[in-house]
N, C-alpha and C. Protein backbone atom coordinates (compact mmCIF):
# COMPACT_ATOMS: atom_id res chain seq x y z
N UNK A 1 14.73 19.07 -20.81
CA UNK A 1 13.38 18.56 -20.70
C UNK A 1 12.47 19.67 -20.16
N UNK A 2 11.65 20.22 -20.13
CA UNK A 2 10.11 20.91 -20.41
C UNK A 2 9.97 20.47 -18.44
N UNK A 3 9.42 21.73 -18.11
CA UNK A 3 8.66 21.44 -17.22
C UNK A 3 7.58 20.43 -16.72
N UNK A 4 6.45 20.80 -17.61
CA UNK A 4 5.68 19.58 -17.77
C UNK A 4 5.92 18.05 -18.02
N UNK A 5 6.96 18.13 -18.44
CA UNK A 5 7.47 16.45 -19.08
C UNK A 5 7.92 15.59 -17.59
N UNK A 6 9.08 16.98 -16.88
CA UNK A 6 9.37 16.54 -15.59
C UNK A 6 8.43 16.10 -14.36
N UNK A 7 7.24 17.26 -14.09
CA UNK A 7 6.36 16.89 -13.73
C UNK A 7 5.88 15.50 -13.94
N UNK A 8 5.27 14.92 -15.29
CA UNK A 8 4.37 13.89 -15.49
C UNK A 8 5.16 12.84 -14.94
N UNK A 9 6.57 12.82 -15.45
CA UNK A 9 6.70 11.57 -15.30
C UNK A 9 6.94 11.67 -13.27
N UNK A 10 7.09 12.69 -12.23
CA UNK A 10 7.05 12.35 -11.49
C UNK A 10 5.75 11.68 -11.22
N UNK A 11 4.43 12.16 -11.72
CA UNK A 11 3.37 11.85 -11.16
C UNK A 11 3.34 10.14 -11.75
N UNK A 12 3.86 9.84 -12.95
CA UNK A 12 3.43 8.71 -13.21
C UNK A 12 4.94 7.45 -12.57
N UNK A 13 5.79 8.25 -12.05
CA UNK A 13 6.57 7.29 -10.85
C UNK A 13 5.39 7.19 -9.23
N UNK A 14 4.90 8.16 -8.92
CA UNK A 14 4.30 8.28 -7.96
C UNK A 14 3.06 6.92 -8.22
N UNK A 15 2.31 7.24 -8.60
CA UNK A 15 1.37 6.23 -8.86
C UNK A 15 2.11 5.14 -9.55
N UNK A 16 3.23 4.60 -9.98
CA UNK A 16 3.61 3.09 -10.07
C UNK A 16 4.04 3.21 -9.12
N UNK A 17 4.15 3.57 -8.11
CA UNK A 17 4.97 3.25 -6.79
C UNK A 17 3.29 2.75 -6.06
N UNK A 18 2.92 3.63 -5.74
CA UNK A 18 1.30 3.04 -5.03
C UNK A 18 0.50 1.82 -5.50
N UNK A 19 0.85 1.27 -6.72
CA UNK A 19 0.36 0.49 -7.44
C UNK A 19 1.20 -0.76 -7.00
N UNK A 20 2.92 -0.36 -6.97
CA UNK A 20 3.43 -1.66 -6.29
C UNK A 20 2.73 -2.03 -4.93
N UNK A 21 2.98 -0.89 -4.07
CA UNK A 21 1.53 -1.22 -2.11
C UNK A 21 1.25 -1.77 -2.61
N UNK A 22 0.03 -2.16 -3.07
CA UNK A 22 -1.18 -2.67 -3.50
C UNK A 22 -0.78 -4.40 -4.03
N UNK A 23 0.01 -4.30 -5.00
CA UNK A 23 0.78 -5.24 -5.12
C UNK A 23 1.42 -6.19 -4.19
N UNK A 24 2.62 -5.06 -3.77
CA UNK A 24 3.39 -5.82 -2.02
C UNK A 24 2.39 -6.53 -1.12
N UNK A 25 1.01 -5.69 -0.69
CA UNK A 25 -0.11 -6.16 -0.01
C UNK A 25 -0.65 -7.22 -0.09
N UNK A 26 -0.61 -8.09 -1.26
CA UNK A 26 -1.58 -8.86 -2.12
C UNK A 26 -2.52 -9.15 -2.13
N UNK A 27 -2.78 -7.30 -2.48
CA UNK A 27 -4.32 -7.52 -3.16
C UNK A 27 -4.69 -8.02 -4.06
N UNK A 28 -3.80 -8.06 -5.16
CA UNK A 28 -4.01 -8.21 -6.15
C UNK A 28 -4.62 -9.94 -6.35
N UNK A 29 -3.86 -10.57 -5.72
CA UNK A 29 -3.90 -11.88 -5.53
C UNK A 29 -5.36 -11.96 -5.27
N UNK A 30 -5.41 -11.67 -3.82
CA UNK A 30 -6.38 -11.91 -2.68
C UNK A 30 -7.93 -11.40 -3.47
N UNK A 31 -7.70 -10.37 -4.31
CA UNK A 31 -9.16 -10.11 -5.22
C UNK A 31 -9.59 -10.87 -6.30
N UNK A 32 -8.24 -11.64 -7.20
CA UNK A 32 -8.02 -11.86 -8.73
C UNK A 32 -8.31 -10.81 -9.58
N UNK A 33 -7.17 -9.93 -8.72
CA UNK A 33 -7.17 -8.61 -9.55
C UNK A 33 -8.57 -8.22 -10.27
N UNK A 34 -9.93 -8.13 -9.12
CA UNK A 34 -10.75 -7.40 -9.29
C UNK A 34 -10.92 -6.46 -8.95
N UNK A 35 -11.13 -5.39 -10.09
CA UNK A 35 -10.88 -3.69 -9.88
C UNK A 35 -11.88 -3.47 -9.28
N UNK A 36 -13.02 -3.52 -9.31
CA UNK A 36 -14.11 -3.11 -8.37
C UNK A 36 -14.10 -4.11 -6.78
N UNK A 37 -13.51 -4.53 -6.52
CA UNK A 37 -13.52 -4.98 -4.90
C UNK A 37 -12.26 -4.26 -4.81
N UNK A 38 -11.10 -3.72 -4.92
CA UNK A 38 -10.32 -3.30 -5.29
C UNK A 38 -10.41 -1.55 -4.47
N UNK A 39 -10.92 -1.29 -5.77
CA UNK A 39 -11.54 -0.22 -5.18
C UNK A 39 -12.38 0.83 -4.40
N UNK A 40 -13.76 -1.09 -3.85
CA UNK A 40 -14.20 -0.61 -3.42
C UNK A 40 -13.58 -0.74 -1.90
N UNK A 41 -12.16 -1.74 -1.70
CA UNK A 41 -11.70 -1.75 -0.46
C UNK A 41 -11.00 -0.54 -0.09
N UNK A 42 -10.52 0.38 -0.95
CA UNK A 42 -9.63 1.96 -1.37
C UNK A 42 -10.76 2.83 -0.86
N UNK A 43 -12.31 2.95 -1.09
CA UNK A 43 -13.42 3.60 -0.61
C UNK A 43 -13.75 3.19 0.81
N UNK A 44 -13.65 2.02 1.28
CA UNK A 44 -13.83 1.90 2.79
C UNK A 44 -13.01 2.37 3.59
N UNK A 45 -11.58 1.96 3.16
CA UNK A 45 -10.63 3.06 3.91
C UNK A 45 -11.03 4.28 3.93
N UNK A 46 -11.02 5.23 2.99
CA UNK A 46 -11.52 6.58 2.76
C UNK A 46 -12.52 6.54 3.78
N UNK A 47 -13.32 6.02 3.73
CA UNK A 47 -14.70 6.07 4.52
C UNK A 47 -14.26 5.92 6.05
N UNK A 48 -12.95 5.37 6.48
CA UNK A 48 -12.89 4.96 7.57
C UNK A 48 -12.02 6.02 8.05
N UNK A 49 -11.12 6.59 6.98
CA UNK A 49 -10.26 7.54 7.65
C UNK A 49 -11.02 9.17 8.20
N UNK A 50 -12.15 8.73 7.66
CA UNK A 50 -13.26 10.44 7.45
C UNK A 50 -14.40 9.77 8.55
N UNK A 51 -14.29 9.21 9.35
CA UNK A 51 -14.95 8.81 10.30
C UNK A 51 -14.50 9.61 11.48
N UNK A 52 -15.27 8.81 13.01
CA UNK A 52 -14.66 9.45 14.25
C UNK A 52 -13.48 8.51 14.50
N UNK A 53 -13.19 7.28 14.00
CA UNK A 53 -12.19 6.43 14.09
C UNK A 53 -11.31 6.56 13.18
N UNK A 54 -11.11 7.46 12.42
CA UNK A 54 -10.09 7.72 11.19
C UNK A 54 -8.29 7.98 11.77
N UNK A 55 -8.03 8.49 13.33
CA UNK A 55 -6.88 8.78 13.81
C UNK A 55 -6.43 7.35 14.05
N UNK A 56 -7.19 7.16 14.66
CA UNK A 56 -6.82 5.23 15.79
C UNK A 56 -6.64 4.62 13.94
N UNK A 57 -7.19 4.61 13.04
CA UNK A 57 -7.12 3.28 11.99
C UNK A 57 -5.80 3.66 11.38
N UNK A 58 -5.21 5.20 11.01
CA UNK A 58 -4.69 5.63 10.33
C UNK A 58 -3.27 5.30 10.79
N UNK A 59 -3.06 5.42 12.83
CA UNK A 59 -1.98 5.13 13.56
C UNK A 59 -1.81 3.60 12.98
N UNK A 60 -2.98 2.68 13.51
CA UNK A 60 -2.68 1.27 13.41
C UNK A 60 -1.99 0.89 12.08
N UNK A 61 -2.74 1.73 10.86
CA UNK A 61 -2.30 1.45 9.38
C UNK A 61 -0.99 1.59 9.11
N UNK A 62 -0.49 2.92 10.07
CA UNK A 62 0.82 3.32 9.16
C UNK A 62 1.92 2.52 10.27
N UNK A 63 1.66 1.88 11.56
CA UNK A 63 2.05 1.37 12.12
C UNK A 63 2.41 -0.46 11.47
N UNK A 64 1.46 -1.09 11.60
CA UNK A 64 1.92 -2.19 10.46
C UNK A 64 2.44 -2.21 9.07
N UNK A 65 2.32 -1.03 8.46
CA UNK A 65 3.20 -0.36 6.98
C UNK A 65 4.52 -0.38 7.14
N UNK A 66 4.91 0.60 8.30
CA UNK A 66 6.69 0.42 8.81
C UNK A 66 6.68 -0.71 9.61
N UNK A 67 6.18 -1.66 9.69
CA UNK A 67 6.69 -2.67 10.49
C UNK A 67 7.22 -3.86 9.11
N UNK A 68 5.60 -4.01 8.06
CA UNK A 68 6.35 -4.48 7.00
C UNK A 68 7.04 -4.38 6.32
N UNK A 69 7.64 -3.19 6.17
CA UNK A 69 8.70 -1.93 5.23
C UNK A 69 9.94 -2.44 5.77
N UNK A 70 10.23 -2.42 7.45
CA UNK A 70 11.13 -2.77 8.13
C UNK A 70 11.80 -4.37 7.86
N UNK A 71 10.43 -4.66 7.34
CA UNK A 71 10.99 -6.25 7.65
C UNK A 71 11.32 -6.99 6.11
N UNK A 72 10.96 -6.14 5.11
CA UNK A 72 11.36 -6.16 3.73
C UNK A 72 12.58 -5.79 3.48
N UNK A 73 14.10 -6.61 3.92
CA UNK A 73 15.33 -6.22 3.37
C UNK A 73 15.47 -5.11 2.33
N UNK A 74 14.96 -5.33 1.08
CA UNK A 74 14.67 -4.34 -0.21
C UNK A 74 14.42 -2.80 -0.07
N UNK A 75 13.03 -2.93 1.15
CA UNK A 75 12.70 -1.78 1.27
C UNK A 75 13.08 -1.13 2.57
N UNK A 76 13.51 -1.84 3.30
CA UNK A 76 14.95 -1.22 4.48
C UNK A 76 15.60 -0.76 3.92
N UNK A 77 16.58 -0.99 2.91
CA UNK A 77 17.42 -0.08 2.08
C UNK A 77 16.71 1.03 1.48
N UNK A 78 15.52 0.96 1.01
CA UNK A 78 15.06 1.97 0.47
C UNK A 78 15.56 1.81 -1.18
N UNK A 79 15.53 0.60 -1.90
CA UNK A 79 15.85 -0.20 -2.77
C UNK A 79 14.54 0.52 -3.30
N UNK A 80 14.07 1.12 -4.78
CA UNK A 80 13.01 1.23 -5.42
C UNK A 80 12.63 0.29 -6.25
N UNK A 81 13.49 -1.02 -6.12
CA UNK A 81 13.52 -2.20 -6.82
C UNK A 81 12.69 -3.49 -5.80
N UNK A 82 12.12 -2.72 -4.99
CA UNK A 82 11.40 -4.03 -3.97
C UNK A 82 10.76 -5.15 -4.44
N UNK A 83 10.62 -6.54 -4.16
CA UNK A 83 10.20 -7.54 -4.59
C UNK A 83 9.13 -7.21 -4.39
N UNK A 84 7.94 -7.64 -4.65
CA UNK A 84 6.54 -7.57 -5.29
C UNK A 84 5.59 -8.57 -4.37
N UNK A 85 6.24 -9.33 -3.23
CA UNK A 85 5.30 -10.13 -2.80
C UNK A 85 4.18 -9.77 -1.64
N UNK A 86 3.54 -10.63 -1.40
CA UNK A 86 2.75 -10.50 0.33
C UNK A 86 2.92 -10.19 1.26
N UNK A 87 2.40 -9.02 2.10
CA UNK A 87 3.28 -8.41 3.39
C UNK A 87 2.60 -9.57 4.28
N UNK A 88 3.48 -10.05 4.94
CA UNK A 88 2.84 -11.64 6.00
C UNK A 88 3.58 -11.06 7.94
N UNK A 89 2.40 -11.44 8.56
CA UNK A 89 2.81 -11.21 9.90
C UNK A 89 3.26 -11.91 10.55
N UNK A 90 3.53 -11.82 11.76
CA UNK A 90 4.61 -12.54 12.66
C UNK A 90 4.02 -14.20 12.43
N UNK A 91 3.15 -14.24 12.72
CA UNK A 91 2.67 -15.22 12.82
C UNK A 91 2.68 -16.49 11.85
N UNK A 92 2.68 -15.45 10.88
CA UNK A 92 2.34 -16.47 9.29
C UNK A 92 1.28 -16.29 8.31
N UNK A 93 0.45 -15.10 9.23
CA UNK A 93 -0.53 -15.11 8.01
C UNK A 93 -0.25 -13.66 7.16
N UNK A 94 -1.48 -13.41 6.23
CA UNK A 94 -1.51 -12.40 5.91
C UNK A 94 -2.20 -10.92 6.83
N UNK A 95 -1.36 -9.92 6.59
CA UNK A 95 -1.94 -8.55 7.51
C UNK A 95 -2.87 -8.24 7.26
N UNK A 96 -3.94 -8.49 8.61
CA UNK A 96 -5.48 -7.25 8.20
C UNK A 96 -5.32 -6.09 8.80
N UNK A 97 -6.63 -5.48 8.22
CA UNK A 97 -6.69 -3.96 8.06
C UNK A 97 -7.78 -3.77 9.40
N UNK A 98 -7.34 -2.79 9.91
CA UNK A 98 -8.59 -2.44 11.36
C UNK A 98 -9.91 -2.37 10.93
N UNK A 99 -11.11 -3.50 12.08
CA UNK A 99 -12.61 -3.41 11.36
C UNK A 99 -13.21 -2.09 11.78
């Protein structure tokens, strides 16, 4: 296989992998898979990580990420086959994102 061939398809595993997040998260749900709220929630982050609060959101973010990662049997193994549902918190609801 071609250099390039190897390449693409890493890039196009990479982005179906980010596309599952998004998925796992349920956004998809939570928008009705509207690409423009979607995206424009992908731009507020951006906006938030390029702020003076971008360290503190980025800790909190990647901090509830491995907590739901942890708590996803599938993706404790490190299974690339992870189920597809709602990351949900202790509590019962769904995880928000720092205001």
């Amino acid at each position: 296989m071609r250099t390039w061939q190897v390449e693409r398809r890493k890039r196009t595993r990479h982005l179906i992998e980010l596309g599952g997040l998004v998925v796992k998260a349920g956004i998809v749900e939570l928008t009705g898979d509207d690409r423009a709220t979607i995206l424009g929630a992908l731009l507020w982050m951006a906006d938030k990580l390029q702020s003076d609060q971008g360290e503190h959101a980025r800790e909190l973010w990647a901090a509830k990420g491995k907590q739901a990662l942890e708590a996803d049997p599938a993706t404790h193994n490190g299974s690339p086959n992870a189920p597809q549902g709602a990351l949900v918190n202790k509590a019962g609801g769904r995880s928000g994102l720092c205001n």
